[in-house]
Protein backbone atom coordinates (compact mmCIF):
# COMPACT_ATOMS: atom_id res chain seq x y z
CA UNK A 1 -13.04 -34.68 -6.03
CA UNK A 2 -13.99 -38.12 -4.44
CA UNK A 3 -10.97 -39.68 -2.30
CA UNK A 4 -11.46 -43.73 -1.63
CA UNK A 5 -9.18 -44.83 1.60
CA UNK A 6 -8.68 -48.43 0.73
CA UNK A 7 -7.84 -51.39 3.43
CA UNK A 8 -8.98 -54.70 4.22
CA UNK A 9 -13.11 -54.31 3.58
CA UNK A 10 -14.48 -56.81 5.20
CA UNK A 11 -12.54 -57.90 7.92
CA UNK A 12 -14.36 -58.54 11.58
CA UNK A 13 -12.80 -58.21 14.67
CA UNK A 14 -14.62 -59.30 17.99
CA UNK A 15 -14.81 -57.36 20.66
CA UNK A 16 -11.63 -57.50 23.27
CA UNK A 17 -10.12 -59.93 21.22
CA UNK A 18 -7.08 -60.34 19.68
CA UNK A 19 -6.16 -57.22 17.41
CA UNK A 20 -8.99 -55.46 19.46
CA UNK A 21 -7.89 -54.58 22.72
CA UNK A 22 -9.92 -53.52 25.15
CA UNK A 23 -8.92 -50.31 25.39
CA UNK A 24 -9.64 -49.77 21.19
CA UNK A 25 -12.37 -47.33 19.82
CA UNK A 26 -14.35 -49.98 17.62
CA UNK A 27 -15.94 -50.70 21.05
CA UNK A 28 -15.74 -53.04 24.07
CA UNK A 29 -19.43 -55.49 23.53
CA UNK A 30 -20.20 -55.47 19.50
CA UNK A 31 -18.18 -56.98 16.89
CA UNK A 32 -17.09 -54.13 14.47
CA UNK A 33 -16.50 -54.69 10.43
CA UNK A 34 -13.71 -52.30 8.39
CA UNK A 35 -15.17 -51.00 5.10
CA UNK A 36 -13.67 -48.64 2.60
CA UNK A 37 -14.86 -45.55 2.60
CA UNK A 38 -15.18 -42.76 0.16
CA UNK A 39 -13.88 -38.79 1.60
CA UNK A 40 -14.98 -35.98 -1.12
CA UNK A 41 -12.95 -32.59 -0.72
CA UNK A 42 -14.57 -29.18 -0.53
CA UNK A 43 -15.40 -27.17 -3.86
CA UNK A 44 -13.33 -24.34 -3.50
CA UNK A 45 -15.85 -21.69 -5.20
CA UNK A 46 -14.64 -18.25 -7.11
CA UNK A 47 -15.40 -16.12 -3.84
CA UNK A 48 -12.74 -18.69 -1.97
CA UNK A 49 -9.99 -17.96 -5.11
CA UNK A 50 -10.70 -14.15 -4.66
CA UNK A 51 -10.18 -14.47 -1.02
CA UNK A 52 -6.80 -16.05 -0.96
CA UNK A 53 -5.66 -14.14 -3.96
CA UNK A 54 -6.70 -10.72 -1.38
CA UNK A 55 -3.94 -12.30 0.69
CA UNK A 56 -1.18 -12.41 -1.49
CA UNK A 57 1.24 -9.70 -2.39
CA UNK A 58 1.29 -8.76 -6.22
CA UNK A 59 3.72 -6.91 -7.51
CA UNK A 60 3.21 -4.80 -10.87
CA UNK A 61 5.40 -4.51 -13.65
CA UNK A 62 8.48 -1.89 -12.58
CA UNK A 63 8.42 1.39 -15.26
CA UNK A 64 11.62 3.20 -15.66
CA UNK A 65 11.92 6.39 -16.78
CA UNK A 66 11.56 8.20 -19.32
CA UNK A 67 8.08 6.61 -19.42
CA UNK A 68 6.24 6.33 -22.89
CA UNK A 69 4.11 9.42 -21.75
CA UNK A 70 6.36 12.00 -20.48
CA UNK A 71 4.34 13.63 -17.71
CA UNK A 72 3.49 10.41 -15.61
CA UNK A 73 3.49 6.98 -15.21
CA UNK A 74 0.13 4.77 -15.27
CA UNK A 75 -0.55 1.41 -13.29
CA UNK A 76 -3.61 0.31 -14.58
CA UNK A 77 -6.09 -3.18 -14.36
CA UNK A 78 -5.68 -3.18 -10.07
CA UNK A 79 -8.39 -5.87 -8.96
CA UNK A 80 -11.60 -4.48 -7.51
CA UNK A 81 -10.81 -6.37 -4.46
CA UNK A 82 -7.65 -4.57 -3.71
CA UNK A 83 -7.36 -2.95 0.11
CA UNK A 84 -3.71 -1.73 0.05
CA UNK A 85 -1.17 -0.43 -2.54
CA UNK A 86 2.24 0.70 -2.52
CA UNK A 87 3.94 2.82 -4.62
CA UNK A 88 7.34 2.33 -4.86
CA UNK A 89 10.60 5.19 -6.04
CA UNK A 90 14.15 4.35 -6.47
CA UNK A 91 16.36 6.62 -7.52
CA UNK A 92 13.85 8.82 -9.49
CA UNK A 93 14.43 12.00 -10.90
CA UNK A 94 12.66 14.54 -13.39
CA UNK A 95 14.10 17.40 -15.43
CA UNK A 96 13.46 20.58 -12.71
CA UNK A 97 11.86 21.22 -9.02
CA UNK A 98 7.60 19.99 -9.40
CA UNK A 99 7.31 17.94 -6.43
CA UNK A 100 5.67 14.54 -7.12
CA UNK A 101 2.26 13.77 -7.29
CA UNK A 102 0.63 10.25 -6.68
CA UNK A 103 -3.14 10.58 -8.00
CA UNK A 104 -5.73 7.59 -8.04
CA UNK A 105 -8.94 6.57 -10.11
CA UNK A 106 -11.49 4.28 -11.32
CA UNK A 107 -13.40 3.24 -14.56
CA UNK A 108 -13.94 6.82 -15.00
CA UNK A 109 -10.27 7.80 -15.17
CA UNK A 110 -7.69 9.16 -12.80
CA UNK A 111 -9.21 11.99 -10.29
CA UNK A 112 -7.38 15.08 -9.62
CA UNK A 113 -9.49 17.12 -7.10
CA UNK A 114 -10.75 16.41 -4.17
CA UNK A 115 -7.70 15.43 -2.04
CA UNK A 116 -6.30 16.46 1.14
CA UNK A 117 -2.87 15.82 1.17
CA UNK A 118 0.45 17.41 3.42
CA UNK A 119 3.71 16.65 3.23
CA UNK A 120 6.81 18.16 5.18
CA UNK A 121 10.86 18.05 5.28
CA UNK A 122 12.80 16.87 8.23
CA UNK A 123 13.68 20.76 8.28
CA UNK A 124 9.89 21.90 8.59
CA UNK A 125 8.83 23.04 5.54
CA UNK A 126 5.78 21.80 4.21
CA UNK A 127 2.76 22.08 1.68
CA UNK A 128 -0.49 21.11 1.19
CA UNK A 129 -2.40 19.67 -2.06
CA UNK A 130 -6.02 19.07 -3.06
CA UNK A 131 -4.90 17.72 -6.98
CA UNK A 132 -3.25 14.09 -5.89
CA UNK A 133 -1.59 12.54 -2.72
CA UNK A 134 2.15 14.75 -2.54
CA UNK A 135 4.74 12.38 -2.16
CA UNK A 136 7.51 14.97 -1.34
CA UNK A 137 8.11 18.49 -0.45
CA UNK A 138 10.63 20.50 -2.10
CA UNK A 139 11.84 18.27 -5.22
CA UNK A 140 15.15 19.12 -6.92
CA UNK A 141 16.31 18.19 -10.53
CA UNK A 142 19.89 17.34 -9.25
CA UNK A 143 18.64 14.43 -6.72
CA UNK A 144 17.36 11.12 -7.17
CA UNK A 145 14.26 10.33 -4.56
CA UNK A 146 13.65 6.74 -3.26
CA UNK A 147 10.96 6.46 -0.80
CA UNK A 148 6.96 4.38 -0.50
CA UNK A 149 3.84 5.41 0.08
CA UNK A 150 1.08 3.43 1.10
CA UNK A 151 -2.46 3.67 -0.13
CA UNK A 152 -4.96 2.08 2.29
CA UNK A 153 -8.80 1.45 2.08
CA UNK A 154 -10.42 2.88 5.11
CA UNK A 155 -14.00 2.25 3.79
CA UNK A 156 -16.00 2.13 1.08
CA UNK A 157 -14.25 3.85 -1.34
CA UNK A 158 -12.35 6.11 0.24
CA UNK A 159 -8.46 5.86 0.65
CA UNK A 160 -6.01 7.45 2.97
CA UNK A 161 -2.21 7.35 2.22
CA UNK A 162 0.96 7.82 4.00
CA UNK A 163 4.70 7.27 3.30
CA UNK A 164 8.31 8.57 3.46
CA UNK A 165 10.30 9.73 0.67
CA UNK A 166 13.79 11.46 0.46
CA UNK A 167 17.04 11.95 -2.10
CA UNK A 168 20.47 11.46 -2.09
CA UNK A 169 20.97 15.26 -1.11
CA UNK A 170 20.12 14.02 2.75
CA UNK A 171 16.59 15.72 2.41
CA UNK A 172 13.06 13.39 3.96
CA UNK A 173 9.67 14.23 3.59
CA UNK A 174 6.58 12.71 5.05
CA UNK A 175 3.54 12.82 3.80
CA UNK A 176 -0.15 11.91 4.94
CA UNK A 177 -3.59 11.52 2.76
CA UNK A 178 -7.61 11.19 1.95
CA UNK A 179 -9.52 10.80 -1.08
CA UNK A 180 -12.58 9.75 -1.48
CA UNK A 181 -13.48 8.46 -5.60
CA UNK A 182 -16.81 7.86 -7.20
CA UNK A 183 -15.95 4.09 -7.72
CA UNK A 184 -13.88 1.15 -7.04
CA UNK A 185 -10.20 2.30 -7.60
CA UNK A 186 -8.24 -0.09 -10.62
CA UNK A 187 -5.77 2.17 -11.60
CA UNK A 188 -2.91 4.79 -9.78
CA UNK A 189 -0.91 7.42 -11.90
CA UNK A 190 2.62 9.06 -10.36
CA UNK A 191 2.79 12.61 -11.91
CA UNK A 192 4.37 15.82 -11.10
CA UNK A 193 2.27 18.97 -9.20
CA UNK A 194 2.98 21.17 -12.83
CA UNK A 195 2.35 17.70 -14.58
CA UNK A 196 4.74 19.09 -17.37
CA UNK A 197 8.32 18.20 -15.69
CA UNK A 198 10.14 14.65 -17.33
CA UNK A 199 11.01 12.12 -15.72
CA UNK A 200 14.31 11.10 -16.51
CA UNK A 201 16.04 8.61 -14.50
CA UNK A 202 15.01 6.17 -11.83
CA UNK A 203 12.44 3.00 -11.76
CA UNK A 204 8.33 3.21 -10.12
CA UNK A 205 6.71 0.29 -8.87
CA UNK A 206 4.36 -0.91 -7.54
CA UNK A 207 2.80 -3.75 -4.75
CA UNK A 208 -1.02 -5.09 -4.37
CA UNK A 209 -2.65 -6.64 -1.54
C-alpha cells in the first residue's frame, strides 16, 4: 500500500537563510526544494502470517467429561507449524485406577508404540510406558487430578514431554518423555493405560504455540 506524505511541494529555501539555518540538513552551499513524496509499506507474504501466528498462544476448545467417546478425548486440526503444546487437567477423574495416558499423531492417526515414557510419585513409586506419554502414576477413582504437561519439538519430528500432575488426595507425579512419529504431528488424544476406564468429571485443554 502506497503512503503520500503531503507538505508544501515546491517551496525553496536558500542555503543559511532564513528558515534554513546553518546548522540544518538540506545543506550549507545549494538551495534545496521540498517535494511530496510517496512511502510504499512492505507486503507482508503468507510465510510472514505463519511466522507471527508461531508466536502466539492458541488455546483449543476445553472438553469436559464425559467426552462423546468414552475412552479418550481428541484435539485434532494442530497447525503443522506447531513447536510446543500443553495439555491441560483440572479436576479430572475417571470411573477406577488406569493411570492417564497422553498419546500423539499425525495424518495417519494417533500412535501408540514407540514411546519412552516414566513417571513417579513424590513417595517413589514409579512406572514406565512405551503405548503414550504417562501423565501420572498411581491414579485413583476417588480423586480429581489437575496438573500440565508439555509437549516440545526437539527436532524433526520427534517430541519430548514433561509435566506435573497430582489430586486432591495430596499425591504428585512427574513425568518425562520421547516419541518420535512418521509425520508432522496435528492431532493429541488423552486416554487411559487400559483405554477402557470413563472419564467422568473434570475439564482437558489444551494450549498451541
Amino acid at each position: 500500500m502506497a503512503t503520500t506524505i503531503s507538505g508544501t511541494a515546491g517551496v525553496t529555501f536558500p542555503a543559511g537563510g532564513v528558515g534554513n539555518p546553518a546548522s540544518a540538513v538540506v545543506g550549507l552551499t545549494d538551495t534545496q526544494t521540498l517535494t511530496n513524496k510517496t512511502l510504499t509499506s512492505p507486503t507482508i507474504t503468507g510465510a510472514a502470517v505463519s511466522s507471527m501466528a508461531s508466536s502466539v498462544i492458541t488455546s483449543g476448545t476445553a472438553q469436559t467429561a464425559p467426552p462423546a467417546t468414552p475412552q479418550y478425548f481428541d484435539f485434532t486440526s494442530i497447525p503443522s507449524w506447531v513447536k510446543r503444546i500443553t495439555v491441560m487437567f483440572s479436576g479430572v477423574s475417571t470411573n477406577s485406577t488406569s493411570n492417564y495416558l497422553i498419546q500423539i499423531g499425525d495424518s495417519g492417526g494417533i500412535e501408540n508404540t514407540g514411546y519412552t515414557s516414566v513417571a513417579q510419585t513424590d513417595g517413589g513409586s514409579s512406572g514406565v510406558l512405551t503405548t503414550g506419554f504417562a501423565v501420572l502414576y498411581a491414579a485413583t477413582a476417588a480423586s480429581l487430578h489437575y496438573g500440565r504437561i508439555e509437549i516440545s519439538l526437539i527436532t524433526g519430528t520427534t517430541w519430548v514431554a514433561s509435566g506435573v500432575a497430582g489430586n486432591n488426595g495430596g499425591n504428585v507425579s512427574a513425568m518425562y518423555g520421547n516419541k518420535s512419529l512418521s509425520d508432522v504431528l496435528d492431532r493429541v488424544r488423552i486416554t487411559t493405560v487400559n483405554g477402557t476406564d470413563t472419564f467422568d468429571a473434570g475439564t482437558i485443554n489444551i494450549m498451541y504455540e
